[in-house]
PDB file of N, CA and C in Angstrom:
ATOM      1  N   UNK A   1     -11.255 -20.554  -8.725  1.00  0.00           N
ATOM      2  CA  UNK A   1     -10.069 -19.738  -8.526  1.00  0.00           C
ATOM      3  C   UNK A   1     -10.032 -18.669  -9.607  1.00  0.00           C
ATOM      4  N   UNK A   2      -9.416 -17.719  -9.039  1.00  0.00           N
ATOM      5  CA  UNK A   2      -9.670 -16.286 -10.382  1.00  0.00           C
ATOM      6  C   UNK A   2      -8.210 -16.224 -11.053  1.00  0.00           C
ATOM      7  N   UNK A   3      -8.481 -15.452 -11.691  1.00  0.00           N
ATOM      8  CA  UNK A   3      -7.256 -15.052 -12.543  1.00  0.00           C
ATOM      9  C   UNK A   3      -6.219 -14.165 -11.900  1.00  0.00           C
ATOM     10  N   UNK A   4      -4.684 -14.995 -11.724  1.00  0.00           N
ATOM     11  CA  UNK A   4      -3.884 -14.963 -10.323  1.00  0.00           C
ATOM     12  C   UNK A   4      -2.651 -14.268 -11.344  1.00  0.00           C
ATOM     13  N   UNK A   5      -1.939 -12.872 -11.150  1.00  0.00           N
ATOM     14  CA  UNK A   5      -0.899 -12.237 -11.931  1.00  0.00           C
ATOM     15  C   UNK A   5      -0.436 -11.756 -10.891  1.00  0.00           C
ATOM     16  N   UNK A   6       0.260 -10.587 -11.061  1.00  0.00           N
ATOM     17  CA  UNK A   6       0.968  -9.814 -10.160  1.00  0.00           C
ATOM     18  C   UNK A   6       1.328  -8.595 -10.163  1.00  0.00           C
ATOM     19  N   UNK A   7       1.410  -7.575  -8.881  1.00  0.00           N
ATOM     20  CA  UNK A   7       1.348  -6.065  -9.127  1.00  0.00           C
ATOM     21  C   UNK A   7       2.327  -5.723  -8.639  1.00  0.00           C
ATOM     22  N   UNK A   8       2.771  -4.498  -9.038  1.00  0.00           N
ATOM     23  CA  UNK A   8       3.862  -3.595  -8.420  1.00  0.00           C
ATOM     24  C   UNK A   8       3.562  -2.501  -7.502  1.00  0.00           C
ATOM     25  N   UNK A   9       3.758  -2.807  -6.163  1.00  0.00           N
ATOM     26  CA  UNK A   9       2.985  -1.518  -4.964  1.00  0.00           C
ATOM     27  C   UNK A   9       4.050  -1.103  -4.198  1.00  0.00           C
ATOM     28  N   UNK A  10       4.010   0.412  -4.029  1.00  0.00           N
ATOM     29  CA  UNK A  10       4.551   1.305  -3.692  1.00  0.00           C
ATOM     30  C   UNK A  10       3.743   1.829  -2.814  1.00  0.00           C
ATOM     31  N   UNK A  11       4.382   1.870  -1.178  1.00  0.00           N
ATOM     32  CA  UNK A  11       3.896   2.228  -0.058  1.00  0.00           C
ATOM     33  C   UNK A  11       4.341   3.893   0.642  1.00  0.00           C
ATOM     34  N   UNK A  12       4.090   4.683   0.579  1.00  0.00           N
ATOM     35  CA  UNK A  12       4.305   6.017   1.555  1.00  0.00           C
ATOM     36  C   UNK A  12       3.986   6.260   2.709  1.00  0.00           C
ATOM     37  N   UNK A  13       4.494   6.926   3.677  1.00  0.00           N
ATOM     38  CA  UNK A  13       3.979   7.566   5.036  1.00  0.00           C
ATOM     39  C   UNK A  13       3.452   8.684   4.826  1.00  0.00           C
ATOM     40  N   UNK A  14       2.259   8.850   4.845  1.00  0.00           N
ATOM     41  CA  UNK A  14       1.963  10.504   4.637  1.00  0.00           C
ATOM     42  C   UNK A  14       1.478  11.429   5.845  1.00  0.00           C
ATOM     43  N   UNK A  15       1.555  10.462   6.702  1.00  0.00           N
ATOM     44  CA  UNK A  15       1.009  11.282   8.147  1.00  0.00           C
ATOM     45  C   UNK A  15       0.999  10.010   9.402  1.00  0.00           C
ATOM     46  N   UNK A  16       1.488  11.014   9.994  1.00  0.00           N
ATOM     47  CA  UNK A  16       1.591  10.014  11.688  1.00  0.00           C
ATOM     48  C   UNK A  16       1.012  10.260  12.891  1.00  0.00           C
ATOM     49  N   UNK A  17      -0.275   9.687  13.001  1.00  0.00           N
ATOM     50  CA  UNK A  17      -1.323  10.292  14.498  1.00  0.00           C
ATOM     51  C   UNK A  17      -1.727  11.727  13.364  1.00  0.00           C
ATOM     52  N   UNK A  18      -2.091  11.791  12.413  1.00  0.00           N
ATOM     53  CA  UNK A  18      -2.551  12.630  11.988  1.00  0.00           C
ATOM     54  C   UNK A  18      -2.326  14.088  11.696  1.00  0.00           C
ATOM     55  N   UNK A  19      -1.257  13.633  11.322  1.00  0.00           N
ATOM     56  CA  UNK A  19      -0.136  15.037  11.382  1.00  0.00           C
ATOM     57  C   UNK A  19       0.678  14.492  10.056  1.00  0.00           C
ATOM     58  N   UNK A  20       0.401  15.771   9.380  1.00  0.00           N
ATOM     59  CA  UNK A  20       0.816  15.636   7.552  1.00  0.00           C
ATOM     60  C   UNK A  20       2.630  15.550   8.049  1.00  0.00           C
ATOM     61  N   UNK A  21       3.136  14.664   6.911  1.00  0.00           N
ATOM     62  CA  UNK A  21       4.534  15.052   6.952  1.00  0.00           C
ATOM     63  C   UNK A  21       4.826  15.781   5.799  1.00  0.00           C
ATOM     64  N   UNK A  22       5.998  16.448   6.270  1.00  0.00           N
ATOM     65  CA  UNK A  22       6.212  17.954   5.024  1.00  0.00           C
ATOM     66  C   UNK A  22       6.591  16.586   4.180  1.00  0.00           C
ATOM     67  N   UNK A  23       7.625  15.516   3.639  1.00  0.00           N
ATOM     68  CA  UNK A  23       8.024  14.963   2.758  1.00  0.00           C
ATOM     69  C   UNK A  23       7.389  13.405   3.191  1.00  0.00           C
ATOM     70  N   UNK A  24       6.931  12.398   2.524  1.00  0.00           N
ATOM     71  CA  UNK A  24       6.634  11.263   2.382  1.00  0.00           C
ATOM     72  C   UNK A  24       7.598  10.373   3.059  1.00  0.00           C
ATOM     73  N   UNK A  25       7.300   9.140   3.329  1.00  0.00           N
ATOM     74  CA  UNK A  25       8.213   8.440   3.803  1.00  0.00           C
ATOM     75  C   UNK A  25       8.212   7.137   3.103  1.00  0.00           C
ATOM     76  N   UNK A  26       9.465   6.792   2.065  1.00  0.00           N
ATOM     77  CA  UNK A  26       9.303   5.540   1.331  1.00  0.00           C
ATOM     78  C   UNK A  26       9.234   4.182   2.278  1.00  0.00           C
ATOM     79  N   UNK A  27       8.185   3.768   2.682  1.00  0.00           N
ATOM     80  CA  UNK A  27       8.181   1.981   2.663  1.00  0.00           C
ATOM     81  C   UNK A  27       8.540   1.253   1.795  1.00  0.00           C
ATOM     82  N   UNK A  28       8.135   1.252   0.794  1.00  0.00           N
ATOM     83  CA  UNK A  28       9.001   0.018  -0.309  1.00  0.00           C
ATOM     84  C   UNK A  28       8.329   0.759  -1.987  1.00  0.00           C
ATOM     85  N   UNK A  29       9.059   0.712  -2.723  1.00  0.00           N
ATOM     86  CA  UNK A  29       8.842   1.276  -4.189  1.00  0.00           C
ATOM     87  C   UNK A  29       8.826  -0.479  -5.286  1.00  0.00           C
ATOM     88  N   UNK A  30       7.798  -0.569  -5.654  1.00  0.00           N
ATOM     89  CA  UNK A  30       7.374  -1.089  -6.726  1.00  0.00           C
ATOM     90  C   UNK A  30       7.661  -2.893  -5.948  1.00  0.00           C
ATOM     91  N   UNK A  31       7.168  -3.040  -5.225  1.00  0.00           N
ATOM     92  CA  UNK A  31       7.408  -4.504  -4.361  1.00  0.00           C
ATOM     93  C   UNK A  31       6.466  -5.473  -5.290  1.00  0.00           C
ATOM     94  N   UNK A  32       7.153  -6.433  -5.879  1.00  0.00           N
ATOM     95  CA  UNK A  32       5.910  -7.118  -6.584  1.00  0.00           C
ATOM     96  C   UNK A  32       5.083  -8.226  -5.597  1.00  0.00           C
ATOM     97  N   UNK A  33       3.392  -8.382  -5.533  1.00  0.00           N
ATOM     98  CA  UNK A  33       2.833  -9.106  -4.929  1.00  0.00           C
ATOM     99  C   UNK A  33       1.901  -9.994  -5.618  1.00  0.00           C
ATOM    100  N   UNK A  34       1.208 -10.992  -5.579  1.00  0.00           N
ATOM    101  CA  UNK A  34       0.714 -11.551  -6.202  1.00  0.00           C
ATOM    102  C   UNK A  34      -0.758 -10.868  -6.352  1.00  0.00           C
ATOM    103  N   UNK A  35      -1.237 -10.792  -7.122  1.00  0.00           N
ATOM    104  CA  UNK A  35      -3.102 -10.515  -7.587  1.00  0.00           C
ATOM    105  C   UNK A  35      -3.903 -11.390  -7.662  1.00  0.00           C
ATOM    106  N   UNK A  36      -5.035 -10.977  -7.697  1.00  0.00           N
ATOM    107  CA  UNK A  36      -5.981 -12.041  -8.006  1.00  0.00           C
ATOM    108  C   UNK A  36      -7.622 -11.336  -8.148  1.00  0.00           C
ATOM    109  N   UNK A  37      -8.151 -11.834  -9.348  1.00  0.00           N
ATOM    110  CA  UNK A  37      -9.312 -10.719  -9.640  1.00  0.00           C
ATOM    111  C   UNK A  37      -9.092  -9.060  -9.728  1.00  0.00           C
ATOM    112  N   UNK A  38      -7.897  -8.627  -9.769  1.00  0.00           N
ATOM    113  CA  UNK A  38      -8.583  -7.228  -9.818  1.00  0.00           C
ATOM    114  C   UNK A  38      -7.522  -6.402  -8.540  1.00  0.00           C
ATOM    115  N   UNK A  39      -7.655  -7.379  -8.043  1.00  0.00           N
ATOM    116  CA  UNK A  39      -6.606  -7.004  -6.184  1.00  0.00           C
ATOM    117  C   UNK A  39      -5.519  -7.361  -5.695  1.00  0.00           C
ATOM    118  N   UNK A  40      -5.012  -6.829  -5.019  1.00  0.00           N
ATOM    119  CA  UNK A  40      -3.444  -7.454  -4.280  1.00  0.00           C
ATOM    120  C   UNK A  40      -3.544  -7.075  -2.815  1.00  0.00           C
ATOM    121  N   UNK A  41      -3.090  -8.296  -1.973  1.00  0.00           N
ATOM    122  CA  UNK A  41      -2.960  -7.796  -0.650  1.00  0.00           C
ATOM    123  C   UNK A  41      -1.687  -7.944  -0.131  1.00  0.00           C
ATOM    124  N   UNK A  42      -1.117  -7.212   0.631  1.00  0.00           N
ATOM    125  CA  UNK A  42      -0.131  -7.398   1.662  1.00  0.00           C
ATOM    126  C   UNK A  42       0.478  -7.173   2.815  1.00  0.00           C
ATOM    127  N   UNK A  43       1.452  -6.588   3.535  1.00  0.00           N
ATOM    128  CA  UNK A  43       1.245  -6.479   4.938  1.00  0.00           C
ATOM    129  C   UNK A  43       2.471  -5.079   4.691  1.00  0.00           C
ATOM    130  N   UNK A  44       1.523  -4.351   5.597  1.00  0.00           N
ATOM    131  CA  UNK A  44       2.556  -3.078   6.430  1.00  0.00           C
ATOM    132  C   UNK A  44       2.459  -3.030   7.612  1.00  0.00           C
ATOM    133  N   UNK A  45       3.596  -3.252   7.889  1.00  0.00           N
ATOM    134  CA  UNK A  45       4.235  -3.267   9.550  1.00  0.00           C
ATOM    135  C   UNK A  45       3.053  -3.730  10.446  1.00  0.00           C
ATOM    136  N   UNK A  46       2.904  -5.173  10.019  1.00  0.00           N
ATOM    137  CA  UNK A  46       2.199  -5.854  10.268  1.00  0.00           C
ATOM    138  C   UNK A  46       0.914  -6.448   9.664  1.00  0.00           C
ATOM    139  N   UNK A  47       0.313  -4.993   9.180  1.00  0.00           N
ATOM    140  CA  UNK A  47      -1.610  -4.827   8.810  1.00  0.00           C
ATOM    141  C   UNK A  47      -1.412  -5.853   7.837  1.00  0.00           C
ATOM    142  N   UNK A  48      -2.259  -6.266   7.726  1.00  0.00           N
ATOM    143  CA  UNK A  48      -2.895  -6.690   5.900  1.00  0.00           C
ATOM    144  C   UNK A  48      -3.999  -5.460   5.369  1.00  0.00           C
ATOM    145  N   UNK A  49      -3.397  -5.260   4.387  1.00  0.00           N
ATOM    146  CA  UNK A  49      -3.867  -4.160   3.067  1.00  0.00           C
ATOM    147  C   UNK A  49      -4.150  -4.718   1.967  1.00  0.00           C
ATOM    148  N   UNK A  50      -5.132  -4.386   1.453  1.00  0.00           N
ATOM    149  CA  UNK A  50      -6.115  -4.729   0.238  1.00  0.00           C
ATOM    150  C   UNK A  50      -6.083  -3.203  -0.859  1.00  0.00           C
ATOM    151  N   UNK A  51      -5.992  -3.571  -1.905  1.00  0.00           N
ATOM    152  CA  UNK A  51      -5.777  -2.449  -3.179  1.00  0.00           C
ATOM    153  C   UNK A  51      -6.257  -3.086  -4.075  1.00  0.00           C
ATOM    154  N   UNK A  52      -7.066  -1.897  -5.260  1.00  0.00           N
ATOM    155  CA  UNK A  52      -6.822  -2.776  -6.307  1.00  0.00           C
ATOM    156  C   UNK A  52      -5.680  -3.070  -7.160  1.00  0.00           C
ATOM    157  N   UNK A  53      -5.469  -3.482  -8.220  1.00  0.00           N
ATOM    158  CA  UNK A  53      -4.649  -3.209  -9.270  1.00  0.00           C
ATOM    159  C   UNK A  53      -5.066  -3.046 -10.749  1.00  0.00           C
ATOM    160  N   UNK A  54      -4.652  -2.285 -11.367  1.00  0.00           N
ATOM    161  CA  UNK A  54      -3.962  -1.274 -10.888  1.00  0.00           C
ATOM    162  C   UNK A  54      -4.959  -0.297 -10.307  1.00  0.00           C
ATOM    163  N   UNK A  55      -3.945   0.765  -9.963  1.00  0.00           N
ATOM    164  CA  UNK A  55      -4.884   2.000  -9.094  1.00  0.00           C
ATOM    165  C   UNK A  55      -5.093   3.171 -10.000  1.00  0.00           C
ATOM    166  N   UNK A  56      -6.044   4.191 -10.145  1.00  0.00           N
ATOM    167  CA  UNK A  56      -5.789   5.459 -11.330  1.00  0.00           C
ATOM    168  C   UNK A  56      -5.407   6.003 -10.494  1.00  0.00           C
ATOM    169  N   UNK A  57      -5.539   6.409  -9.004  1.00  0.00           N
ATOM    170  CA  UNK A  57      -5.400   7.399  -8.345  1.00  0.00           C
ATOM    171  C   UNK A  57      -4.675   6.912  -6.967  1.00  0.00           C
ATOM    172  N   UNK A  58      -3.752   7.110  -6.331  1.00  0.00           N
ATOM    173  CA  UNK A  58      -3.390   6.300  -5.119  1.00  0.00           C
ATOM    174  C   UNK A  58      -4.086   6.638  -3.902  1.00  0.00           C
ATOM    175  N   UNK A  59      -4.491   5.317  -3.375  1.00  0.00           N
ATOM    176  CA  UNK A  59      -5.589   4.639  -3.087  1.00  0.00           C
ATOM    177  C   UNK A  59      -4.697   5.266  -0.921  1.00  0.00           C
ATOM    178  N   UNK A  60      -5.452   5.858  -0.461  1.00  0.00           N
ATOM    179  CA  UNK A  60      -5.056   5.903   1.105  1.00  0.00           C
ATOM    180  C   UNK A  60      -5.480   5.412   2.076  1.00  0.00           C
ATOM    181  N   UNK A  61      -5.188   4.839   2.940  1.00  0.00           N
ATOM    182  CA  UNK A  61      -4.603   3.110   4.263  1.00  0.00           C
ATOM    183  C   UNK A  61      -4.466   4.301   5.533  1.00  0.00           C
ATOM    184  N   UNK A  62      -5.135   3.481   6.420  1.00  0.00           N
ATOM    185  CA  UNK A  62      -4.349   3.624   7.610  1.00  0.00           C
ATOM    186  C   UNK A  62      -3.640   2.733   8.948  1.00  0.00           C
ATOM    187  N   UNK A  63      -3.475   2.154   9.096  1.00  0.00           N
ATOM    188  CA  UNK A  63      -2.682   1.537   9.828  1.00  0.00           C
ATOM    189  C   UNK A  63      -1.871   1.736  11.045  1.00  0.00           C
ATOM    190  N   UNK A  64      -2.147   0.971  12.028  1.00  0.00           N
ATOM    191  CA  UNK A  64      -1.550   1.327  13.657  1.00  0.00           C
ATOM    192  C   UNK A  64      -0.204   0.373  13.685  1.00  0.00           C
ATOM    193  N   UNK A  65       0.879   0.852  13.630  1.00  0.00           N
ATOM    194  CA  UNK A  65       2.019   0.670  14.077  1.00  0.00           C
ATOM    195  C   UNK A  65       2.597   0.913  15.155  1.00  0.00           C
ATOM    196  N   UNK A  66       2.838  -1.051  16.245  1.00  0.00           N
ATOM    197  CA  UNK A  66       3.330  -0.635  17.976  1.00  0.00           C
ATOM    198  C   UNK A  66       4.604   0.463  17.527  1.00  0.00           C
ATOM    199  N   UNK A  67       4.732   1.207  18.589  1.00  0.00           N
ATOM    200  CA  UNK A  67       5.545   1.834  18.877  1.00  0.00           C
ATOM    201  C   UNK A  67       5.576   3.371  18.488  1.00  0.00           C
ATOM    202  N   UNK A  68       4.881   3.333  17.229  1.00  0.00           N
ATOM    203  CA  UNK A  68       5.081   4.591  16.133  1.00  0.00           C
ATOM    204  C   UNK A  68       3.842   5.356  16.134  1.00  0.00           C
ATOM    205  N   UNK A  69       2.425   4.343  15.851  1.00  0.00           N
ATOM    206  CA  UNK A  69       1.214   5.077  16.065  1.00  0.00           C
ATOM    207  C   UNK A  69       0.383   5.001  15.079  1.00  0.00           C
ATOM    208  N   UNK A  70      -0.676   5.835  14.846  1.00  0.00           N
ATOM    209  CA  UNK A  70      -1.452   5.496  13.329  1.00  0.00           C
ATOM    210  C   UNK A  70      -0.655   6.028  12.560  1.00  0.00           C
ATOM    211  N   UNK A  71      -0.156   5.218  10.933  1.00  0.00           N
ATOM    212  CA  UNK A  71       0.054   5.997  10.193  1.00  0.00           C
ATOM    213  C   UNK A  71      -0.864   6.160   8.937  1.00  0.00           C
ATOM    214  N   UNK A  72      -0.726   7.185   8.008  1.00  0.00           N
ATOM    215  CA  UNK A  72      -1.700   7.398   6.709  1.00  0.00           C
ATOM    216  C   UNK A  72      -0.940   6.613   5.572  1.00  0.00           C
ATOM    217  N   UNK A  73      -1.073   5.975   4.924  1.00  0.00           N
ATOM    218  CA  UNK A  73      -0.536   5.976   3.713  1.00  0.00           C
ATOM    219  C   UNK A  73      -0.910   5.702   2.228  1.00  0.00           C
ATOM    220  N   UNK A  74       0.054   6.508   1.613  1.00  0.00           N
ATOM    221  CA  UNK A  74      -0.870   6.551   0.195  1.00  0.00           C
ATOM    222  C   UNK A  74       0.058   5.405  -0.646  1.00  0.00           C
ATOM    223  N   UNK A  75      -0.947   4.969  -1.416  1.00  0.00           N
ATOM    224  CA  UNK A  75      -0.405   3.493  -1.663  1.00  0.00           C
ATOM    225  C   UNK A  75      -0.688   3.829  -3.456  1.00  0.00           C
ATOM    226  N   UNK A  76       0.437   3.033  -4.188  1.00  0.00           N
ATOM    227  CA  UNK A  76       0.063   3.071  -5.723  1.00  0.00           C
ATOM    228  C   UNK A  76       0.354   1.784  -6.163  1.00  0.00           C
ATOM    229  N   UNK A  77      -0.292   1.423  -7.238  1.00  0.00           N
ATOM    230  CA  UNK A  77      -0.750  -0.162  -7.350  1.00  0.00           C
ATOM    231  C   UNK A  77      -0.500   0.351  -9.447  1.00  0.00           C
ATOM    232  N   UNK A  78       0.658  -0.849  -9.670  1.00  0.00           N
ATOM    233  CA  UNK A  78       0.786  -0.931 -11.000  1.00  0.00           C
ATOM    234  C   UNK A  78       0.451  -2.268 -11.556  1.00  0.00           C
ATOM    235  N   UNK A  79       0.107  -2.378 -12.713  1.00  0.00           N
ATOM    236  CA  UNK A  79       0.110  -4.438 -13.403  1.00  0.00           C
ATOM    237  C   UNK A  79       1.593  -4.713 -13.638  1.00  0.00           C
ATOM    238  N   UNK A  80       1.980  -5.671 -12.999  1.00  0.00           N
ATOM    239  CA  UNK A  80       3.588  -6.141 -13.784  1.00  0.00           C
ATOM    240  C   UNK A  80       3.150  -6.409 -15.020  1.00  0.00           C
ATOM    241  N   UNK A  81       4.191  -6.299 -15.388  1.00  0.00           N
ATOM    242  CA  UNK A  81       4.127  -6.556 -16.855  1.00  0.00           C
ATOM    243  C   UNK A  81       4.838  -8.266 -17.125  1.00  0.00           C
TER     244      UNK A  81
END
């Protein structure tokens, strides 16, 4: 078993079916999840998503949401402290 802490991830919409949005769309700001080695996974609107932690640069997902469509999102990954 690896070395198990926890991160703070912050999810955006940055595009839907591939079409930039003029402003971002907050999913959740600083959600803490559990880590392990290096990574954190969790679920958007449904998916399971993999990141590392932390991130230098935010790390971009895409993901098919029924109803809504593909979306882009740029994801940022902090160490709790």
């Amino acid at each position: 078993m690896g070395v198990v802490g926890f991160c703070l991830v912050t999810v955006e919409i940055t595009a839907i079916d591939g079409v930039d949005l003029v402003d971002p769309i907050v999913v959740f700001t600083e959600q803490s999840f559990p880590s392990d080695n290096g990574t954190v996974t969790f679920e958007v609107f449904g998916e399971e998503v993999t990141a590392p932690c932390p991130t230098i640069e935010p790390v971009e997902e895409t993901v098919e949401a029924a109803g809504i469509g593909v979306l882009t999102l740029s994801i940022t990954v902090e160490e709790g402290a």
